[in-house]
N, C-alpha and C. Protein backbone atom coordinates (compact mmCIF):
# COMPACT_ATOMS: atom_id res chain seq x y z
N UNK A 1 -6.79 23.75 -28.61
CA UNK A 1 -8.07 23.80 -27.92
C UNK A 1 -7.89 24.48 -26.56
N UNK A 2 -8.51 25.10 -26.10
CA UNK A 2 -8.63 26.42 -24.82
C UNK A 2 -9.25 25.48 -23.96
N UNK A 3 -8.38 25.53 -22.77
CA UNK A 3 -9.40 24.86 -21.14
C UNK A 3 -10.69 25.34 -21.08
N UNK A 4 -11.69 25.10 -20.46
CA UNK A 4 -12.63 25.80 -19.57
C UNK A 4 -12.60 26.01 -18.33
N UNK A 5 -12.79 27.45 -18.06
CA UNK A 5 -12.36 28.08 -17.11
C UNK A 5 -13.24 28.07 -16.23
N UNK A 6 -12.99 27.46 -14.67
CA UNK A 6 -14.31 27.18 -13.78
C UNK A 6 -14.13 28.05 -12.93
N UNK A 7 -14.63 28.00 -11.72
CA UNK A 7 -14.26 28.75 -10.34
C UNK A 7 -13.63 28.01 -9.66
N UNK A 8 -12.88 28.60 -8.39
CA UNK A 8 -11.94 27.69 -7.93
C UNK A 8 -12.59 25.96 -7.40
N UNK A 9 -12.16 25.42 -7.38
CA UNK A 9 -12.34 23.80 -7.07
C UNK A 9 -11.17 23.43 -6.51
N UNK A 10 -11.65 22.36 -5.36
CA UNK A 10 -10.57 21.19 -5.31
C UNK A 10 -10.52 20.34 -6.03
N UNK A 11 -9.86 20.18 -6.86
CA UNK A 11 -9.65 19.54 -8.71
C UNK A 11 -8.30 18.60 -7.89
N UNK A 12 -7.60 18.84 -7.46
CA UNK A 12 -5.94 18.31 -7.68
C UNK A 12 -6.48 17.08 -7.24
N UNK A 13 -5.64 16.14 -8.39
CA UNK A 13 -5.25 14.54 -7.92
C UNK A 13 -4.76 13.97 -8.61
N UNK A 14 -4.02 12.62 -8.58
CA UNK A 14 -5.33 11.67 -7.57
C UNK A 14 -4.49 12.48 -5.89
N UNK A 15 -5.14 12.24 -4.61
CA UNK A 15 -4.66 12.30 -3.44
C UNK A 15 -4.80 10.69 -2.94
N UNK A 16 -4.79 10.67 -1.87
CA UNK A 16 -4.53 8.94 -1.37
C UNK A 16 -5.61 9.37 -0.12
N UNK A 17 -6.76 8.22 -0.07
CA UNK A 17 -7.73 8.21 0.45
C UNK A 17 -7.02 7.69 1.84
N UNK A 18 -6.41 8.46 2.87
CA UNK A 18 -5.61 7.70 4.01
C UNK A 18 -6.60 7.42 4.99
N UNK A 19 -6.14 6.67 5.52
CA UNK A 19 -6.71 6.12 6.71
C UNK A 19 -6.19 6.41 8.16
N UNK A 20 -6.71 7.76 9.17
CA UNK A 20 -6.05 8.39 10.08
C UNK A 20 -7.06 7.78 11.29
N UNK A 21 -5.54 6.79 11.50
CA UNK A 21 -6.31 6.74 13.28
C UNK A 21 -6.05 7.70 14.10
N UNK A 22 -6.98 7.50 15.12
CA UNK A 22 -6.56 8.41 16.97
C UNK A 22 -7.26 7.94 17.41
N UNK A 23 -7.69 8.64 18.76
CA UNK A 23 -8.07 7.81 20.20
C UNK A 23 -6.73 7.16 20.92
N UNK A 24 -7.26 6.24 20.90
CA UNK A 24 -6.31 5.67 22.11
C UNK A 24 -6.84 3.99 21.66
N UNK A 25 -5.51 3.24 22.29
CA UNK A 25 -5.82 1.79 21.95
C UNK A 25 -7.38 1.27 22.84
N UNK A 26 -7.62 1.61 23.87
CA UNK A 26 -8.82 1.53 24.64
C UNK A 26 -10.07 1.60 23.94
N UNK A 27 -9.73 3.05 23.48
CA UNK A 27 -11.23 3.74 22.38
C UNK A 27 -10.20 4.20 20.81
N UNK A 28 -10.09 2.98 19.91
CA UNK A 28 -9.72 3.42 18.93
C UNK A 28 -10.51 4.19 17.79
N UNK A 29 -10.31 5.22 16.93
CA UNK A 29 -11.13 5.46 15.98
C UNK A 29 -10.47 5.37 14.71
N UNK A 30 -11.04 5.81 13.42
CA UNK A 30 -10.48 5.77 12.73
C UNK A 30 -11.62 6.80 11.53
N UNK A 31 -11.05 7.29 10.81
CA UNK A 31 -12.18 8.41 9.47
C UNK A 31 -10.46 8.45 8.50
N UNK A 32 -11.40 8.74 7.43
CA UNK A 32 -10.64 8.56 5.76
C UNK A 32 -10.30 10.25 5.58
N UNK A 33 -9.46 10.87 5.31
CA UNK A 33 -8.97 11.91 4.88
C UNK A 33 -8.24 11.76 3.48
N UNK A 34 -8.96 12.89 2.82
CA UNK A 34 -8.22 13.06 1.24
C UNK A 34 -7.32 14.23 1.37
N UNK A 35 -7.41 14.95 2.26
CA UNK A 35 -6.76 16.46 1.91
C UNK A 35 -5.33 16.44 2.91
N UNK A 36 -4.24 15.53 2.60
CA UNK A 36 -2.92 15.26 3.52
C UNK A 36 -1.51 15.28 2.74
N UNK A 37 -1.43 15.07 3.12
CA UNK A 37 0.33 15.19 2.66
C UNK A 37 1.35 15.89 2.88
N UNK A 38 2.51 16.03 2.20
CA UNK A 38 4.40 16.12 3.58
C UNK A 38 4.54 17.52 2.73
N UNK A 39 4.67 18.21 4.01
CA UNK A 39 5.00 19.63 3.92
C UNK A 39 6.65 20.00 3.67
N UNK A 40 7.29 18.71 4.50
CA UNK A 40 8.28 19.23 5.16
C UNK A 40 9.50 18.14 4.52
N UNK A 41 10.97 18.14 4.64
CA UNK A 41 11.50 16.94 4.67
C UNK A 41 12.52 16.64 5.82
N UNK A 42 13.14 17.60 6.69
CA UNK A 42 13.88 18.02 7.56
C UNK A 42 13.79 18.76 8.11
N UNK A 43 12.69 19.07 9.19
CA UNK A 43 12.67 18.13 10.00
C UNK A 43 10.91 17.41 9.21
N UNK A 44 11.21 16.12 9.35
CA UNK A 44 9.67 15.49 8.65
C UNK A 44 8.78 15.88 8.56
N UNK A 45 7.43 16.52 8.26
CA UNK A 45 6.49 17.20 8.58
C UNK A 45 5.29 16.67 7.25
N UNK A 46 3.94 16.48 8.03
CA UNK A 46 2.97 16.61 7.36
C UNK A 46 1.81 17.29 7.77
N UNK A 47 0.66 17.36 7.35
CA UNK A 47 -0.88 17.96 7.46
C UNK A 47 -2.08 16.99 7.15
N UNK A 48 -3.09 16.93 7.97
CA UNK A 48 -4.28 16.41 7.61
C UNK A 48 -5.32 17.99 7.67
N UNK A 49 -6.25 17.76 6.59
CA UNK A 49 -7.43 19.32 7.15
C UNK A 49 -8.41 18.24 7.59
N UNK A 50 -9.04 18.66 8.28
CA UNK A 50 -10.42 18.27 9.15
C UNK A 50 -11.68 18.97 9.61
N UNK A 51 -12.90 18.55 8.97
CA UNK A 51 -13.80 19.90 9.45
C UNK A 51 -14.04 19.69 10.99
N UNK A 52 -14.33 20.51 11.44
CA UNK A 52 -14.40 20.91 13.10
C UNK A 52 -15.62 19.99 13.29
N UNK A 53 -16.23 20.01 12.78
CA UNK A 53 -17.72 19.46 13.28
C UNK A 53 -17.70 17.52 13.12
N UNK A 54 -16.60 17.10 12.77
CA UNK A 54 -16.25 15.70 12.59
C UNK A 54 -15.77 15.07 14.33
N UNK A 55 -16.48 14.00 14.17
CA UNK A 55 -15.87 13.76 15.78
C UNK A 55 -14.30 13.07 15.83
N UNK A 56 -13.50 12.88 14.95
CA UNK A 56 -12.16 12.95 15.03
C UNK A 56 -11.34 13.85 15.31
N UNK A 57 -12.47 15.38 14.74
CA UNK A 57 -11.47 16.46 15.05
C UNK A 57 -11.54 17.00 16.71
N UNK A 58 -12.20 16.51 17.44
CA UNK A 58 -12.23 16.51 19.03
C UNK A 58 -11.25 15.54 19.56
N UNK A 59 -10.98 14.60 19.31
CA UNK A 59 -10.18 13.62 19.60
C UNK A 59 -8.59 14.40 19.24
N UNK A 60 -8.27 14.56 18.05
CA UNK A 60 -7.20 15.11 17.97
C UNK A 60 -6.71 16.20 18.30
N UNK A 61 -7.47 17.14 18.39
CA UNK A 61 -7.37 18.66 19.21
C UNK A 61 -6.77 18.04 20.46
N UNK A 62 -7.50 17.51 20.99
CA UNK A 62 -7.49 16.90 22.59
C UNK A 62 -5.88 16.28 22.77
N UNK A 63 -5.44 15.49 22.18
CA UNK A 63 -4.53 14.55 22.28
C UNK A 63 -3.42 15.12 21.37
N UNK A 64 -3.56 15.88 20.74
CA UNK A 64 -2.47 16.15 19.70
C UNK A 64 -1.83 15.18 19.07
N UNK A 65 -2.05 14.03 18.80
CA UNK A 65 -1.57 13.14 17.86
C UNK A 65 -2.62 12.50 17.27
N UNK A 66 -2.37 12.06 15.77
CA UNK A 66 -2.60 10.54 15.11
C UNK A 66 -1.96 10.40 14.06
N UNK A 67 -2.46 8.93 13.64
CA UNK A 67 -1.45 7.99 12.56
C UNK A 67 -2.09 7.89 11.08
N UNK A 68 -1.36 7.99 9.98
CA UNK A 68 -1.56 8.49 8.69
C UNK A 68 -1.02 6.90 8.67
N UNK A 69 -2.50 5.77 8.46
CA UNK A 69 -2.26 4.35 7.42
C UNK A 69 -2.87 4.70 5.75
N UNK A 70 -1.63 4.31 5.51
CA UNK A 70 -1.40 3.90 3.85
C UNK A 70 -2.75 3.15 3.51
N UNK A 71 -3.68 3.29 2.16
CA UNK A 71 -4.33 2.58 2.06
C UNK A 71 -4.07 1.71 1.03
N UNK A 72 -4.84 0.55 0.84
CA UNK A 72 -4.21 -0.78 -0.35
C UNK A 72 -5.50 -0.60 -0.65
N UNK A 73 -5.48 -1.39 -1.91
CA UNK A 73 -6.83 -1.79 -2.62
C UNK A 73 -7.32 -2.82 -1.74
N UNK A 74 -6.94 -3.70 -1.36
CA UNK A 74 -7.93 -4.81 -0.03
C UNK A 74 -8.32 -3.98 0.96
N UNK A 75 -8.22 -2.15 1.64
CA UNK A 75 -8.82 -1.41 2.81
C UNK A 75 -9.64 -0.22 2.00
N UNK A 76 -9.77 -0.53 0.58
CA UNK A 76 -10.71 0.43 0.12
C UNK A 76 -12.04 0.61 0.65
N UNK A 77 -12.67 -0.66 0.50
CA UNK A 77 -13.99 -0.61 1.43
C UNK A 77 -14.14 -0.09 2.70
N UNK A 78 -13.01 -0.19 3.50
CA UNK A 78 -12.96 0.24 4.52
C UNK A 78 -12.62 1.69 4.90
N UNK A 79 -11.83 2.43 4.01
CA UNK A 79 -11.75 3.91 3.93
C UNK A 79 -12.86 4.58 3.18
N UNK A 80 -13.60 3.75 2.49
CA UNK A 80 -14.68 4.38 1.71
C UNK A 80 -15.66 4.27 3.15
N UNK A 81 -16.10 2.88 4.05
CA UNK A 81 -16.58 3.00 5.20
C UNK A 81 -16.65 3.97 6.35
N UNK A 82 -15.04 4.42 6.43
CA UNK A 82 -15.08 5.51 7.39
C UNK A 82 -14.94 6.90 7.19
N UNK A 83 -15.07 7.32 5.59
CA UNK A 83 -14.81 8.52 5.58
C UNK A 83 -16.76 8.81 5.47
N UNK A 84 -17.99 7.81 5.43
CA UNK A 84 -19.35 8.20 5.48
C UNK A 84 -20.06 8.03 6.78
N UNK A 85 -19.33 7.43 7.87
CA UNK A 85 -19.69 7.04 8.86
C UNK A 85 -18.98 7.66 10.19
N UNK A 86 -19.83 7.90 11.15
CA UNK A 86 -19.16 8.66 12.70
C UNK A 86 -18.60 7.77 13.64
N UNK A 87 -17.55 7.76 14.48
CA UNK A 87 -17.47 7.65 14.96
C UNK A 87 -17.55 7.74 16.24
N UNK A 88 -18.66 8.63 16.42
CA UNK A 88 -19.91 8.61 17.48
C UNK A 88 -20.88 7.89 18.14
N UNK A 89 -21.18 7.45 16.73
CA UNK A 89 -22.19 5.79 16.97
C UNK A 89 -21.88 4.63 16.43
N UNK A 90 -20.50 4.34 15.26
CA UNK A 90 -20.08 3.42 15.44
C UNK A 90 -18.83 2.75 15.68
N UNK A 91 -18.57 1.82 15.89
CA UNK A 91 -16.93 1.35 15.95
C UNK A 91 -16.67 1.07 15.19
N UNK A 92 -16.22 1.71 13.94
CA UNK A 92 -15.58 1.01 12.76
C UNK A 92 -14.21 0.59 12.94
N UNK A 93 -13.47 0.50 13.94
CA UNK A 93 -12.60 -0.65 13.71
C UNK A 93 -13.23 -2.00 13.52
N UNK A 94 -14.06 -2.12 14.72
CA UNK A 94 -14.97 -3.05 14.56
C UNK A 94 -15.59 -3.65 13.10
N UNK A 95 -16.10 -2.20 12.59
CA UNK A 95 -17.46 -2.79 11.58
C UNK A 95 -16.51 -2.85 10.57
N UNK A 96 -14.76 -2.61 10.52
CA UNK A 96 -14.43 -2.59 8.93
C UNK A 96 -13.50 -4.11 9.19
N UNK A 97 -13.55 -4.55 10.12
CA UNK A 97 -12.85 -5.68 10.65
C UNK A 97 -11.31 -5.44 10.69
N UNK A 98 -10.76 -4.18 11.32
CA UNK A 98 -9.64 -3.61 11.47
C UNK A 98 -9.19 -3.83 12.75
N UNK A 99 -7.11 -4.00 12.62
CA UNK A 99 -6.89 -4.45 14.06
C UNK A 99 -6.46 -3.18 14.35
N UNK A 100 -6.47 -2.29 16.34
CA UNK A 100 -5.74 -1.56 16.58
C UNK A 100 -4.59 -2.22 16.68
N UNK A 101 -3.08 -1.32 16.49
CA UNK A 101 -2.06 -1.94 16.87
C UNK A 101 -1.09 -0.80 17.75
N UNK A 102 -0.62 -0.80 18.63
CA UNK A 102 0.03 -0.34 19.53
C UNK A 102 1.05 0.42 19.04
N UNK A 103 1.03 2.05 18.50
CA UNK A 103 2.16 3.00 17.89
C UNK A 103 3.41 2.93 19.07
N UNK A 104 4.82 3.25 17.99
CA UNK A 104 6.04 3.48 19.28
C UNK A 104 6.19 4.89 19.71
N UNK A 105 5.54 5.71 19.43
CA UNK A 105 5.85 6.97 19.89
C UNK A 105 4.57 7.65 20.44
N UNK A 106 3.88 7.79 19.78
CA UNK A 106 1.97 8.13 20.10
C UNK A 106 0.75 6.73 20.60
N UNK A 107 0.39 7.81 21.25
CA UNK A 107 -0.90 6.75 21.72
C UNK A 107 -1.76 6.40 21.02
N UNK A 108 -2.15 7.33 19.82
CA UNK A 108 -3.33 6.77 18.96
C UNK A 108 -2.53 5.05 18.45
N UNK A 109 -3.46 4.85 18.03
CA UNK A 109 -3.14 3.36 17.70
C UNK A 109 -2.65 3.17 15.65
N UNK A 110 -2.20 2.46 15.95
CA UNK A 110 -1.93 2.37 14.12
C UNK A 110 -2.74 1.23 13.76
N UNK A 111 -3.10 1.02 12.40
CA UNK A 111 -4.18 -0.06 11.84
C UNK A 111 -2.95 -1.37 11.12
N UNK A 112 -3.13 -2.24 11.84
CA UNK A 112 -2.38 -3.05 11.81
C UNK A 112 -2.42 -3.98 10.28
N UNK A 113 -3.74 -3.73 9.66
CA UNK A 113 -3.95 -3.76 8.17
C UNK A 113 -2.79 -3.25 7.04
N UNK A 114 -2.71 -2.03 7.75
CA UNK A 114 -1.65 -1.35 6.33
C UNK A 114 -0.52 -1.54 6.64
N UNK A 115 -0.07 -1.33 5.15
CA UNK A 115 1.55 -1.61 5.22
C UNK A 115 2.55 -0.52 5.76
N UNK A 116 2.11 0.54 5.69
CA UNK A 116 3.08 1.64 6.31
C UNK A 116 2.08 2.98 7.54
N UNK A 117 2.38 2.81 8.76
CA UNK A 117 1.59 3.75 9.21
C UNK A 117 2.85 4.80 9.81
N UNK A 118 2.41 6.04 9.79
CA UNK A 118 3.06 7.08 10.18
C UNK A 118 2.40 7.57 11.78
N UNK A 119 3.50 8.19 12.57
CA UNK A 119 2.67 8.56 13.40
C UNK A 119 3.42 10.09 14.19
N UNK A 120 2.26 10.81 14.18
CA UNK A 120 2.40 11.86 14.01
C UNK A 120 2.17 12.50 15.29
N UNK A 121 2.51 13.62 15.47
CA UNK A 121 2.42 14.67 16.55
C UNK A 121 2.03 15.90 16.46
N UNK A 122 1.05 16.99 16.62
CA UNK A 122 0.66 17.72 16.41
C UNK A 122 1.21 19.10 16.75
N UNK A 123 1.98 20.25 16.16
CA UNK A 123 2.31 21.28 15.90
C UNK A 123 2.25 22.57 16.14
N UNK A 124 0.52 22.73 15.14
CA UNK A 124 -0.07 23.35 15.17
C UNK A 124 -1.19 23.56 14.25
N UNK A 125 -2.14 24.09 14.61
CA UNK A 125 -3.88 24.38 14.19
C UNK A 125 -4.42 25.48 13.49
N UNK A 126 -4.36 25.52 12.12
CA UNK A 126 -4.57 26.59 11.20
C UNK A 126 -6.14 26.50 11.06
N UNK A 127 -7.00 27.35 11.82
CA UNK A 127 -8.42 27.29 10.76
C UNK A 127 -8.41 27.67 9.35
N UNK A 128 -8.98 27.21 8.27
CA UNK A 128 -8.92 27.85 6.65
C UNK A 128 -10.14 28.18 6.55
N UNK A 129 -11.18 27.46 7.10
CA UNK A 129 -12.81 28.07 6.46
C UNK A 129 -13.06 26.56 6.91
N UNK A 130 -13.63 26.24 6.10
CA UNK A 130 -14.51 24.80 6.18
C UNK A 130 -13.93 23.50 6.55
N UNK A 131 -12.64 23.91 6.58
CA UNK A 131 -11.60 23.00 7.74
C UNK A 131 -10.08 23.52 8.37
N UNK A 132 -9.83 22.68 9.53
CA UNK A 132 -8.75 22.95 10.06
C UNK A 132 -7.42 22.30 9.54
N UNK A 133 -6.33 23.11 9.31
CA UNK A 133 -5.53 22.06 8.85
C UNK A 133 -4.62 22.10 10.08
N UNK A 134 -4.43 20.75 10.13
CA UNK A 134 -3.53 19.97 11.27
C UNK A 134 -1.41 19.58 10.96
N UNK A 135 -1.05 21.06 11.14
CA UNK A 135 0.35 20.46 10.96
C UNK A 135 0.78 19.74 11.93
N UNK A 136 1.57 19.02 11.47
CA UNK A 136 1.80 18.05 12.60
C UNK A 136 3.50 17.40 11.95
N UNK A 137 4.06 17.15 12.93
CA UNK A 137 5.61 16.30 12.80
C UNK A 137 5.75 14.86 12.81
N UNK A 138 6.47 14.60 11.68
CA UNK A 138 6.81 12.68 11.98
C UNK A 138 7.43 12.25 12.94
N UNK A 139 6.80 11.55 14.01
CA UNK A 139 7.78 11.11 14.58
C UNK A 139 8.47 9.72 14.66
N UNK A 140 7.46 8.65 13.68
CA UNK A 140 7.89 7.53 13.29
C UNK A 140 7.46 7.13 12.03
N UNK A 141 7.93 6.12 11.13
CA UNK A 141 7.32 5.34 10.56
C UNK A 141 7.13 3.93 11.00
N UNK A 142 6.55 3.34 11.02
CA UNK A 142 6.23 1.92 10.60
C UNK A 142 5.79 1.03 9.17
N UNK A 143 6.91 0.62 9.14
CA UNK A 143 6.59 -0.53 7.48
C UNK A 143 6.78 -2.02 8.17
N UNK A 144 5.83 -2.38 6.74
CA UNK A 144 5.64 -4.10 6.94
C UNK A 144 6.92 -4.37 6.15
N UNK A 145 7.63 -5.36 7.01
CA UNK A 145 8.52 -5.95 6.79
C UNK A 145 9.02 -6.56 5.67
N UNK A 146 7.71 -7.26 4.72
CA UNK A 146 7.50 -7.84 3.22
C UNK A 146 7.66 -6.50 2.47
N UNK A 147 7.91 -5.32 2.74
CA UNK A 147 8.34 -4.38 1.81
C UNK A 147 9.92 -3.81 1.64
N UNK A 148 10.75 -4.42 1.96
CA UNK A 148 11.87 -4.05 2.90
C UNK A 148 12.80 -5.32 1.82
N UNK A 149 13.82 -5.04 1.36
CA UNK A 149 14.48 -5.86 0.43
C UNK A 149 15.54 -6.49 1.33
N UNK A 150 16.72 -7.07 0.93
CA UNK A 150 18.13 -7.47 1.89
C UNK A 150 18.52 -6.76 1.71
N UNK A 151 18.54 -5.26 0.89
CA UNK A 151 18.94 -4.50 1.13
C UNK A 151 19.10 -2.82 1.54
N UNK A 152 17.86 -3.54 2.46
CA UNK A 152 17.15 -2.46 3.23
C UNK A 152 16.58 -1.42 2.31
N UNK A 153 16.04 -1.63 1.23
CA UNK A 153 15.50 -0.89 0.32
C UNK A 153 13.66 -1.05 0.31
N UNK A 154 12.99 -0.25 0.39
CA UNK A 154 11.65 -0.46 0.04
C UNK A 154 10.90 -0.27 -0.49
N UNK A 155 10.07 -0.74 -0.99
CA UNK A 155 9.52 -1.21 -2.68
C UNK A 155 8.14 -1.15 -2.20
N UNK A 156 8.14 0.49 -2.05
CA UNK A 156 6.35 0.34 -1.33
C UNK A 156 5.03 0.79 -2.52
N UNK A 157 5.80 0.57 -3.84
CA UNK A 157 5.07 -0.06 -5.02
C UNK A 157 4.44 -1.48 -5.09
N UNK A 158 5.21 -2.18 -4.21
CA UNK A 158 4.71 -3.46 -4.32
C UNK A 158 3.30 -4.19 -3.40
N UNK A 159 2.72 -3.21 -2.79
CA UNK A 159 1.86 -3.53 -1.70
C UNK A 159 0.67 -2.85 -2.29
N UNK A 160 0.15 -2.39 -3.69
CA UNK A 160 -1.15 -2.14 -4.26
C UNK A 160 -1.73 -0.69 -3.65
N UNK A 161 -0.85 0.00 -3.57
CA UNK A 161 -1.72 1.01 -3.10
C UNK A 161 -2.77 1.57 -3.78
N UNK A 162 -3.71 2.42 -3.20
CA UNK A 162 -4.78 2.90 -3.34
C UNK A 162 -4.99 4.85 -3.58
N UNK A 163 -5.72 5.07 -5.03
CA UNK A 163 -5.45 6.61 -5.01
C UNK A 163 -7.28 6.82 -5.09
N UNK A 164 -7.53 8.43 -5.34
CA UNK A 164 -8.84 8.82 -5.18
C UNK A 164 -8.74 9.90 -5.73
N UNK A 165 -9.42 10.11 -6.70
CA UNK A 165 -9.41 11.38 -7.30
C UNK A 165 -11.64 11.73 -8.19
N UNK A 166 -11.38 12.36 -7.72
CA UNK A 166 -12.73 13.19 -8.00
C UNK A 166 -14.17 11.98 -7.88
N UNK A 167 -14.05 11.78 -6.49
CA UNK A 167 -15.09 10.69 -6.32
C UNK A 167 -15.29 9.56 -6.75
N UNK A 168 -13.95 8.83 -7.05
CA UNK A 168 -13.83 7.72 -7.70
C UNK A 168 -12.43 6.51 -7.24
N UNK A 169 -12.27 5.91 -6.89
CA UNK A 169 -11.34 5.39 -6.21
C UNK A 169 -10.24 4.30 -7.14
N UNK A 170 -8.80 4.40 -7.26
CA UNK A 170 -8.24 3.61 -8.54
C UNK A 170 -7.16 3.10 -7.56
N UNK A 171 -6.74 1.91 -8.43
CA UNK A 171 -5.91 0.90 -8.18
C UNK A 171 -4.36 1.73 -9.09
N UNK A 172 -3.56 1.86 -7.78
CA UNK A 172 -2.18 2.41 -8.89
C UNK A 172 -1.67 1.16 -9.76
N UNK A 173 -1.10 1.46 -10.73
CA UNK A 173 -0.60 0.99 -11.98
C UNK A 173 0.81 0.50 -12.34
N UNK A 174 1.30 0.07 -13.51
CA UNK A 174 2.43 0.29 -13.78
C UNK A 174 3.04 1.15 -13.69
N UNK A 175 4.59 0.88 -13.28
CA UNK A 175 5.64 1.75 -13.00
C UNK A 175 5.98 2.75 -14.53
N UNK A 176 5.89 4.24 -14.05
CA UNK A 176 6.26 4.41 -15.60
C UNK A 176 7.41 4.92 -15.79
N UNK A 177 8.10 5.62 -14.59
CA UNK A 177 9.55 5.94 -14.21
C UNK A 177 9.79 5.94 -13.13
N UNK A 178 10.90 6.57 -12.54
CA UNK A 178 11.74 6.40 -11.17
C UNK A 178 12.15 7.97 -11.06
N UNK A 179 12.10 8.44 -10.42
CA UNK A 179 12.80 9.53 -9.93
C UNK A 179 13.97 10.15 -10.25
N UNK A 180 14.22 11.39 -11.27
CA UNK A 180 15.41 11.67 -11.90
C UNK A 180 15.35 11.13 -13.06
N UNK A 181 14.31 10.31 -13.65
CA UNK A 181 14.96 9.61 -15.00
C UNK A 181 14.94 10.41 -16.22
N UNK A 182 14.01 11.46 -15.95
CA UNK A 182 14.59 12.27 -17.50
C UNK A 182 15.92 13.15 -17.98
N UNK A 183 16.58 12.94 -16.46
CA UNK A 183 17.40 13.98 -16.66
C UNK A 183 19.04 12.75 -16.43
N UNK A 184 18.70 11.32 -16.26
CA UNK A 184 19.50 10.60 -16.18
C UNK A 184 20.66 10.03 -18.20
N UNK A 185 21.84 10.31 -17.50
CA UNK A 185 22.42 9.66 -19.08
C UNK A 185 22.24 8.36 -19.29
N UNK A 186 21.88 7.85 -20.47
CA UNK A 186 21.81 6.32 -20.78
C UNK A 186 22.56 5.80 -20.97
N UNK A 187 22.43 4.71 -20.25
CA UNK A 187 24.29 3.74 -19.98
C UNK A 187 24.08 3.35 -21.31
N UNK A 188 25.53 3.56 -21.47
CA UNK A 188 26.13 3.07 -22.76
C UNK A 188 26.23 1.52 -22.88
N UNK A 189 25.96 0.89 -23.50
CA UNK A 189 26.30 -0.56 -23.86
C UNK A 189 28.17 -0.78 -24.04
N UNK A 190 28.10 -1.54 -23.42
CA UNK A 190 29.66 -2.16 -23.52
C UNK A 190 30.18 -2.90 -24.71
N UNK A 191 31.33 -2.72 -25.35
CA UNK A 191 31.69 -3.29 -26.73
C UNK A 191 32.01 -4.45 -26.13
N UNK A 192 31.65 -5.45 -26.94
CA UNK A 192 32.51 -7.06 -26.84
C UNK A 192 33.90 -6.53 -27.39
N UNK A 193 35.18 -6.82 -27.10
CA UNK A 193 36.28 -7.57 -28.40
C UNK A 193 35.80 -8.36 -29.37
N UNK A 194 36.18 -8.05 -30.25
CA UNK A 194 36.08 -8.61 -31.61
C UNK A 194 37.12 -9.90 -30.85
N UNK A 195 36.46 -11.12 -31.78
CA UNK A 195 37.31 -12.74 -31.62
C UNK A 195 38.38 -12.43 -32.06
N UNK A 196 39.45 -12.37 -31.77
CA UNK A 196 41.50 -12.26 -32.82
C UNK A 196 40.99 -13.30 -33.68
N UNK A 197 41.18 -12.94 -35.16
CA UNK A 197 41.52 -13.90 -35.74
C UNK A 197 42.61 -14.93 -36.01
N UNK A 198 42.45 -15.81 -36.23
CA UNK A 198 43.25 -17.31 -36.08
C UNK A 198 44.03 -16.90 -37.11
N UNK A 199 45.54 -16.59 -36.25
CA UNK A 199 46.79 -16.17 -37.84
C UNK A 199 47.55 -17.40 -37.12
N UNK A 200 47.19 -18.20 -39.23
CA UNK A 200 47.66 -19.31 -39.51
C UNK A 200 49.13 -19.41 -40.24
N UNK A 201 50.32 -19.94 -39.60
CA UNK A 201 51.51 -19.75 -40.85
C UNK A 201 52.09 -20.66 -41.71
């Protein structure tokens, strides 16, 4: 059976409906971005796009930083809240019942809700057309501690994250592999010894 062939679209997903604070702990804000993710791995690097005419994208021009929170299925409502609403006329930290929390490297604030916030520093400012994309550098992470094993391993499967794909918002799922596994050899099972038989004389 043959695809149907459309005109270009933003089709790709799912993406992760994030939750990007800035401002400042004083005047925190916060708006939902779908169009993000890591450019880079050494030195860290990611992108948010933003249309110009959004009042986040004044804030961040201005300040050159903010923080990329992870969303869970318990802050769906709340990223679905701020990606329809301004932060012009309202405080949705406020109205989504979100805490600011004090970043270690940047001033924007991180949302003390999610389990992993990133916080970022700004680069540089690509216009594309109908938004700007914002490269920008990691300069920290922050994880919740309940994700973090004894052996310093983290299992940030285990905190429900949240995906979004074509106007519809899903709960991620079962694990269906791990990284490398198709190309991993399958451990061999180990032979028992056979019991010696009992030589009777």
């Amino acid at each position: 059976m043959s695809k149907l062939v459309w005109k270009p679209g933003t089709l790709l997903a799912p993406v992760p409906p994030a939750l990007v604070s800035c401002g400042t702990m004083e005047r925190p804000n916060v708006f939902t971005v779908g169009w993000t993710g890591i450019v880079n791995t050494n030195p860290a690097m990611t992108y948010i796009s933003v249309r110009p005419e959004r009042y986040s994208y004044a804030l961040i021009k201005e300040s050159g930083e903010f923080v990329i929170n992870l969303t869970t299925v318990s802050l769906v409502r709340a990223a679905d809240f701020c990606g329809v609403r301004s932060g012009r006329d309202t405080d949705k930290f406020s109205a989504c019942g979100l805490t600011a929390e004090q970043a270690s490297q940047v001033a924007a604030p991180m949302i003390a809700e999610s389990p992993l916030s990133i916080e970022c520093r700004v680069e540089s400012v690509t216009a594309l057309g109908t938004h700007d994309m914002f490269l920008a550098r990691i300069v920290a992470v922050n994880v919740d501690p309940s994700l973090v094993d004894a052996a310093g391993r983290l299992h940030l499967g285990n905190c429900g994250l949240a995906a979004y794909a074509h106007g519809e918002y899903f709960e991620l799922g079962k694990r269906i592999g791990t990284f490398g596994y198709s190309v991993k050899k399958p451990v061999k099972k180990s032979r028992k010894p056979a019991k010696a038989r009992d030589k009777r004389r």
